[in-house]
C-alpha atoms as a PDB file:
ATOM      1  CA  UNK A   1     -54.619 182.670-108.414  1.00  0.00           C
ATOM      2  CA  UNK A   2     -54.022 181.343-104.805  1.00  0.00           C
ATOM      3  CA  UNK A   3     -55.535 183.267-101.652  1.00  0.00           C
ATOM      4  CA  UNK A   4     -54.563 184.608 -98.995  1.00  0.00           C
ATOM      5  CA  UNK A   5     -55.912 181.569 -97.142  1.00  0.00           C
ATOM      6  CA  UNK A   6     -54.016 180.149 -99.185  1.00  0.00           C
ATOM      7  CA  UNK A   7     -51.006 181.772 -99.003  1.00  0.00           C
ATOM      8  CA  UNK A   8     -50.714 181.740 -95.063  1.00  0.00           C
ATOM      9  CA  UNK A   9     -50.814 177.831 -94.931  1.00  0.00           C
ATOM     10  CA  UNK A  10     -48.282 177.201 -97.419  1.00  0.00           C
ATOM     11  CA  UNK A  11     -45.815 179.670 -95.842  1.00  0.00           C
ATOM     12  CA  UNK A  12     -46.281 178.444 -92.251  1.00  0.00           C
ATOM     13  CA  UNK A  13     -46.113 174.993 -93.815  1.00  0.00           C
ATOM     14  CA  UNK A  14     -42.591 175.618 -95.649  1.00  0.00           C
ATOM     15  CA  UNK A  15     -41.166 177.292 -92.190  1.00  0.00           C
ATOM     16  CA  UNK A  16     -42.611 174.232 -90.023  1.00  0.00           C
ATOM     17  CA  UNK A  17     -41.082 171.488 -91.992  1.00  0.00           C
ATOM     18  CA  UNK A  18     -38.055 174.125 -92.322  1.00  0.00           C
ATOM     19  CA  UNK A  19     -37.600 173.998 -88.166  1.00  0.00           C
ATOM     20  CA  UNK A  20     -38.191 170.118 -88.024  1.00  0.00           C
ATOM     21  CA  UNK A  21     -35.655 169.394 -90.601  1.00  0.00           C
ATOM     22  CA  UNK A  22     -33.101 171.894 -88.436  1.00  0.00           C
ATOM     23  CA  UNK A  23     -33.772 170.575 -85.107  1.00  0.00           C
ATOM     24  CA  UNK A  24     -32.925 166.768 -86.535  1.00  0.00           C
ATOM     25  CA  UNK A  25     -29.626 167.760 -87.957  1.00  0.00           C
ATOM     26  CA  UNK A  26     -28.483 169.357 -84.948  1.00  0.00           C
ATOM     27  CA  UNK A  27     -29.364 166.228 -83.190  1.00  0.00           C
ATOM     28  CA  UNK A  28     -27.435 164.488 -85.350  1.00  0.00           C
ATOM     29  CA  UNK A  29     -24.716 166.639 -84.850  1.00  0.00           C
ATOM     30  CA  UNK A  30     -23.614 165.842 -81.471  1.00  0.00           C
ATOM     31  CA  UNK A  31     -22.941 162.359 -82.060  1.00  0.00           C
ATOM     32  CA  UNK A  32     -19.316 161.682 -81.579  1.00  0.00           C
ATOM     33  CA  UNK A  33     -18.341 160.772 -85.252  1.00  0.00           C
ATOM     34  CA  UNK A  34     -16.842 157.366 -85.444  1.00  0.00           C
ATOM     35  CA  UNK A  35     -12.888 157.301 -86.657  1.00  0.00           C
ATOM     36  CA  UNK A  36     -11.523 155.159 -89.520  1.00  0.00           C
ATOM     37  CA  UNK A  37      -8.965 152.639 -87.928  1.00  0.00           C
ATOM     38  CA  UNK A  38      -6.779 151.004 -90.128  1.00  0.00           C
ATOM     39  CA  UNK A  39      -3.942 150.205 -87.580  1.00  0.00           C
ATOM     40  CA  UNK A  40      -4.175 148.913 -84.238  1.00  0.00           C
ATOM     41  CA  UNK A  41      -0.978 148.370 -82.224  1.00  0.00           C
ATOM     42  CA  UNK A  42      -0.428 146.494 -79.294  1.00  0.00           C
ATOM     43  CA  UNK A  43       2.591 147.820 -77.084  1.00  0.00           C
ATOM     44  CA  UNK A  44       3.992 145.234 -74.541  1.00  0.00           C
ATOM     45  CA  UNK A  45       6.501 146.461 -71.882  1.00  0.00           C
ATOM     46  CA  UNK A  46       7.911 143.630 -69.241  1.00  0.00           C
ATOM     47  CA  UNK A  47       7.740 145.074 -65.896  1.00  0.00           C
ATOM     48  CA  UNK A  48       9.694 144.032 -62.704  1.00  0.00           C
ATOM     49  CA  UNK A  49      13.298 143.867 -64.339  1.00  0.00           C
ATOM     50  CA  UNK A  50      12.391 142.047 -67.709  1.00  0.00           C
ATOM     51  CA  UNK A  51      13.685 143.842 -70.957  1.00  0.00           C
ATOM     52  CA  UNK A  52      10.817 143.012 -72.972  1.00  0.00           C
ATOM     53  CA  UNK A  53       9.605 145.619 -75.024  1.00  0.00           C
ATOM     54  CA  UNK A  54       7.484 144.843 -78.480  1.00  0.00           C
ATOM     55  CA  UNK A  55       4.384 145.954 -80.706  1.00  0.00           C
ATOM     56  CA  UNK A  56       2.306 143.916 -82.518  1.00  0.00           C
ATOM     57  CA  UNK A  57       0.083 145.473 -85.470  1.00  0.00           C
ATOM     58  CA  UNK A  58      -2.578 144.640 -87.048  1.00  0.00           C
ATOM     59  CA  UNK A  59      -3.264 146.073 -90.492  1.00  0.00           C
ATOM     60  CA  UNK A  60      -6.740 147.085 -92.396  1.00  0.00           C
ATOM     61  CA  UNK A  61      -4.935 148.347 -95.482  1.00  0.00           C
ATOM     62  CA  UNK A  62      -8.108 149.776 -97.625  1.00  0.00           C
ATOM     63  CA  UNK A  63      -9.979 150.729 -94.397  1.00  0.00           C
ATOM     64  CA  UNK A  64     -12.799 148.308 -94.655  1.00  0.00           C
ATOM     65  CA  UNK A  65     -12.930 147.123 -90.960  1.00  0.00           C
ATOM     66  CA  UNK A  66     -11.092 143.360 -92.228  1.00  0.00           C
ATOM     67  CA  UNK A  67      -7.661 143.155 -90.526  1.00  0.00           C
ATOM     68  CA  UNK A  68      -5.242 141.595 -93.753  1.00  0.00           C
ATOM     69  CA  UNK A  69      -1.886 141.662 -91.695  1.00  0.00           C
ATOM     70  CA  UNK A  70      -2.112 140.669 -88.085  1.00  0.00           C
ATOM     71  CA  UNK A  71       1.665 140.709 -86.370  1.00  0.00           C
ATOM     72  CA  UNK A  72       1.207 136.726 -84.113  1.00  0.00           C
ATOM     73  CA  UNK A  73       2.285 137.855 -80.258  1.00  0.00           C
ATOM     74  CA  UNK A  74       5.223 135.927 -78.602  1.00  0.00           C
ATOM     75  CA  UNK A  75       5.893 136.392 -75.518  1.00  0.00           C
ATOM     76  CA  UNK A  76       7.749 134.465 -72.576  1.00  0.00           C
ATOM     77  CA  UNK A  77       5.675 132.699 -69.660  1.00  0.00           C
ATOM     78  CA  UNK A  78       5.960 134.061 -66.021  1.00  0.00           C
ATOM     79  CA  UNK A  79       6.299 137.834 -67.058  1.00  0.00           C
ATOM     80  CA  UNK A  80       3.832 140.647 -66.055  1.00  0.00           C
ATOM     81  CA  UNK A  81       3.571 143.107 -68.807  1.00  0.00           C
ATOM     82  CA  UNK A  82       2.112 146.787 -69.647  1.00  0.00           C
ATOM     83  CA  UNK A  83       0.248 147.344 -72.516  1.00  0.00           C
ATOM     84  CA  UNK A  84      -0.547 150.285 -74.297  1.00  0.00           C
ATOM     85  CA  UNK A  85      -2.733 150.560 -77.039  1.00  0.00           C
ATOM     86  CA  UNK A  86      -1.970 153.073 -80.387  1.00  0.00           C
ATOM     87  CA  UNK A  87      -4.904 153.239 -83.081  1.00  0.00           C
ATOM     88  CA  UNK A  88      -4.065 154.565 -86.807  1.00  0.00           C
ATOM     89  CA  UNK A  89      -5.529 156.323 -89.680  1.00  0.00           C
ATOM     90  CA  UNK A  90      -3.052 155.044 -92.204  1.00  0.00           C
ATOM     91  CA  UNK A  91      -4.849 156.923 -95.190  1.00  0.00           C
ATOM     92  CA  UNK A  92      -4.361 160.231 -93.958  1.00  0.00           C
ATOM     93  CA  UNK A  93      -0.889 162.040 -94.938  1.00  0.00           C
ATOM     94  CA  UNK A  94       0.808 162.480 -92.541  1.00  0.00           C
ATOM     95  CA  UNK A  95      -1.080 159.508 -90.760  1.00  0.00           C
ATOM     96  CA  UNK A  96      -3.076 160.403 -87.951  1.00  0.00           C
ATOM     97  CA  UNK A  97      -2.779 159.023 -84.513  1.00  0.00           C
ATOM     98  CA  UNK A  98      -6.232 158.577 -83.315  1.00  0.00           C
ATOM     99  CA  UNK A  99      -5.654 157.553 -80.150  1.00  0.00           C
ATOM    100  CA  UNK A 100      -5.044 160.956 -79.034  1.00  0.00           C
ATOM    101  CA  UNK A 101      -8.883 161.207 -80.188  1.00  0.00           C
ATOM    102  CA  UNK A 102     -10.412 158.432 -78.805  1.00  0.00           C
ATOM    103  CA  UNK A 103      -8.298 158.914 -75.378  1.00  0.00           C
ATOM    104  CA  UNK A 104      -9.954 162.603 -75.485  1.00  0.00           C
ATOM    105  CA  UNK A 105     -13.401 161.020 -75.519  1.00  0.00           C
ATOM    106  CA  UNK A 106     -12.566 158.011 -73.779  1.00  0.00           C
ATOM    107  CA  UNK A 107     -15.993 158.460 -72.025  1.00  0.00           C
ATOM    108  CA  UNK A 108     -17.816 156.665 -75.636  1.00  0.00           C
ATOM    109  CA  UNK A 109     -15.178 154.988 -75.777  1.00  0.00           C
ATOM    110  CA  UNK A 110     -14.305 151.124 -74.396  1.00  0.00           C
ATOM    111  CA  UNK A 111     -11.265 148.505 -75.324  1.00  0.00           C
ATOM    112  CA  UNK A 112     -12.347 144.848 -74.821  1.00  0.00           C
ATOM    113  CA  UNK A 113     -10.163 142.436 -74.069  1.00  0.00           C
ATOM    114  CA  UNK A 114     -11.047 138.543 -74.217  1.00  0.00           C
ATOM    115  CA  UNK A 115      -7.984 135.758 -73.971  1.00  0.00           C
ATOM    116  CA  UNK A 116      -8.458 132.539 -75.351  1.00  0.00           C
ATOM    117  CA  UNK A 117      -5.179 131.205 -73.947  1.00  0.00           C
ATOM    118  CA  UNK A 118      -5.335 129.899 -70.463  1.00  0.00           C
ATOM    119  CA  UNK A 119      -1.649 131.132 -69.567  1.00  0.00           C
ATOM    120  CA  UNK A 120      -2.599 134.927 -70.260  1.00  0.00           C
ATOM    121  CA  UNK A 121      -5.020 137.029 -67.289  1.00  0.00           C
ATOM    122  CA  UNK A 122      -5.493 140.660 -68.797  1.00  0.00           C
ATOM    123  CA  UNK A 123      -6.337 143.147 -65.975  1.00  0.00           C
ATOM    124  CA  UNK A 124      -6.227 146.249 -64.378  1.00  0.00           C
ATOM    125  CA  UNK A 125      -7.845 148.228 -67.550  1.00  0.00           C
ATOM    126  CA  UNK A 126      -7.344 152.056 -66.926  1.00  0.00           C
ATOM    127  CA  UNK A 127     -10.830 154.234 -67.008  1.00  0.00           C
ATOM    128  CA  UNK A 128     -12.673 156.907 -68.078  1.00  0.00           C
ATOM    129  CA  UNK A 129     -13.189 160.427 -66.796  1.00  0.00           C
ATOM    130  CA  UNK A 130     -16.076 158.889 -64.691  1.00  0.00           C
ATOM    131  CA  UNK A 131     -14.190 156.096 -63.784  1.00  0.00           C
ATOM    132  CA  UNK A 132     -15.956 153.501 -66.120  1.00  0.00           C
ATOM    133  CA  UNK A 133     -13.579 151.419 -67.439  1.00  0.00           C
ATOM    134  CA  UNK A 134     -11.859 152.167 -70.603  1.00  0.00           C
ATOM    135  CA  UNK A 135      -9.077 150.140 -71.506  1.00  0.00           C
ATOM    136  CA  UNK A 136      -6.440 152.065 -73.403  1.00  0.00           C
ATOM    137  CA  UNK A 137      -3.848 150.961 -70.762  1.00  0.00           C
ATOM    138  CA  UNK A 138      -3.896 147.380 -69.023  1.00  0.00           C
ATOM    139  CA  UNK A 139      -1.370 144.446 -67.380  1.00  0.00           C
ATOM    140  CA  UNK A 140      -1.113 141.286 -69.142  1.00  0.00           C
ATOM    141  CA  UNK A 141      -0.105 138.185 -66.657  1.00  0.00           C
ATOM    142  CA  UNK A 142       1.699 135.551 -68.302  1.00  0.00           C
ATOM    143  CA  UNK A 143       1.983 132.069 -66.002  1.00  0.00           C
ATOM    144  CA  UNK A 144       2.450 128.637 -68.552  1.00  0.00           C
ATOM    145  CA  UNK A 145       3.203 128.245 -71.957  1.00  0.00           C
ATOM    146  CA  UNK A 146       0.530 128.071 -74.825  1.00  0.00           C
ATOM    147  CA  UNK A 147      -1.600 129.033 -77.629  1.00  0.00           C
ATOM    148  CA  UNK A 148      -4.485 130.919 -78.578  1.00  0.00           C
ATOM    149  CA  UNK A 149      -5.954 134.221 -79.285  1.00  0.00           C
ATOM    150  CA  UNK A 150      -6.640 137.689 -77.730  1.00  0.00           C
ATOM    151  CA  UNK A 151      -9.410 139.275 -79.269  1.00  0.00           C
ATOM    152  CA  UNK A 152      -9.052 143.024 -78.828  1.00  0.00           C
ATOM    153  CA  UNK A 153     -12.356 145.245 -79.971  1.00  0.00           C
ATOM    154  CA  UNK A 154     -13.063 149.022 -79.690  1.00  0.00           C
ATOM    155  CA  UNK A 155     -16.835 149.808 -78.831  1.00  0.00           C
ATOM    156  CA  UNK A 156     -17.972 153.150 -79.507  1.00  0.00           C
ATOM    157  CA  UNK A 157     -20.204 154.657 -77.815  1.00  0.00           C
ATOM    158  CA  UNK A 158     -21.289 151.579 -75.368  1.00  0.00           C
ATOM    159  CA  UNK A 159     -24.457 151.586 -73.160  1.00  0.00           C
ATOM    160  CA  UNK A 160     -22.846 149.796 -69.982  1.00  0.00           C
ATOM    161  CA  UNK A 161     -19.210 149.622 -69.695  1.00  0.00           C
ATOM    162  CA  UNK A 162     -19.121 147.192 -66.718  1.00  0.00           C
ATOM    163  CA  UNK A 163     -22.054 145.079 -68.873  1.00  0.00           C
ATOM    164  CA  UNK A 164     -20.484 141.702 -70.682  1.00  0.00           C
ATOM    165  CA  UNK A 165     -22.131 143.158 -73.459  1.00  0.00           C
ATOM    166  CA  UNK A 166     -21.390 146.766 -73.362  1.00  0.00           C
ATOM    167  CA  UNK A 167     -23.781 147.961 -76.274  1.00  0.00           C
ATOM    168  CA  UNK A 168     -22.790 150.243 -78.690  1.00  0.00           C
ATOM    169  CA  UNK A 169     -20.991 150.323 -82.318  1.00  0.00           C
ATOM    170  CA  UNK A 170     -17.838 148.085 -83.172  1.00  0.00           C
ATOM    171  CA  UNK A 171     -14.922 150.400 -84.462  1.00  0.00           C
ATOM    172  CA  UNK A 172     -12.699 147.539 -84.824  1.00  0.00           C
ATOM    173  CA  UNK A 173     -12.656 143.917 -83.403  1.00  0.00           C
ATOM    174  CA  UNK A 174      -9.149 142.204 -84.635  1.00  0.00           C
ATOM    175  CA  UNK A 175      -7.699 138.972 -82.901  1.00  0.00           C
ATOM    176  CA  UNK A 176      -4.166 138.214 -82.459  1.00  0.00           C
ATOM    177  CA  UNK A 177      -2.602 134.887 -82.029  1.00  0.00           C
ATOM    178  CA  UNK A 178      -0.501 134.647 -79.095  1.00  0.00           C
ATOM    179  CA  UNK A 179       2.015 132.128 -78.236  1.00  0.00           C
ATOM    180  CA  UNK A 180       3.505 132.353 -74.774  1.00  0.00           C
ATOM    181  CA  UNK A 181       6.863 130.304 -74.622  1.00  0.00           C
END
């Protein structure tokens, strides 16, 4: 037979952990849930009279974060270019553009660029909605020929957007081989 004693403590017991457990999901909650990316595309305008206009993708086909189909970039020396970033949930019918997602929350939210070629200068990233820098939009400067890379990686959720290393969670890290010509 339990008492009242008894009784109380359990009951209080049940609603305490009851409140704790509560409290931690809604925590939980308000993280900004991370997207599955399983095409990135890489838009490339020429500005100041050149006709260049191209995309480049690069294809996770199961959705497991490993790029299997990465589009080389070519593209002629001595040419200033826009670039435009477009992100893909392939696996979703009819695919979803999450860029429209990740441009919403562009706040946890960063593109990083890095160029291993010595004939490409990436610049002038676009920002956030408290001017951090966010990347979505940027100018690529192309000045000799040559080859290399451009690693392109979306942090979500950084710590320090001007940092070298921002902090945060990788949604996708993919490099490109570029040849300027």
């Amino acid at each position: 037979m339990i008492n009242s004693k008894s009784y109380r403590f359990w009951t209080l017991l049940l609603i305490s952990s009851l409140a704790v457990t509560t409290t931690q999901c809604d925590k939980d909650d308000k993280k900004t849930k991370q997207e599955l990316i399983t095409r990135v595309v890489v838009h490339l305008t020429g500005t100041a009279g050149s006709t260049f206009d191209k995309e480049f993708e690069a294809i996770d086909s199961d959705g497991d974060g490993v790029f299997n189909s990465i589009d080389p970039i070519v593209i002629p020396a001595g040419t200033v270019f826009n670039c435009d970033l477009h992100v893909y949930d392939d696996t979703k019918n009819p695919v979803e553009d999450v860029t429209k997602e990740i441009e919403k929350d562009n706040k946890e939210h960063l593109f990083v660029f890095k160029s291993f070629n010595s004939g490409l200068t990436i610049s002038n990233l676009n920002t956030d909605d408290d001017g951090a820098p966010f990347g979505l939009t940027s100018i690529w400067t192309t000045t000799s020929a040559g080859v290399g890379t451009v690693q392109v990686t979306l942090i979500h959720e950084p710590s320090d957007k001007n940092a070298a290393d921002p902090g945060g969670e990788t949604d996708f890290d993919v490099s490109f081989g570029v040849t300027i010509q």
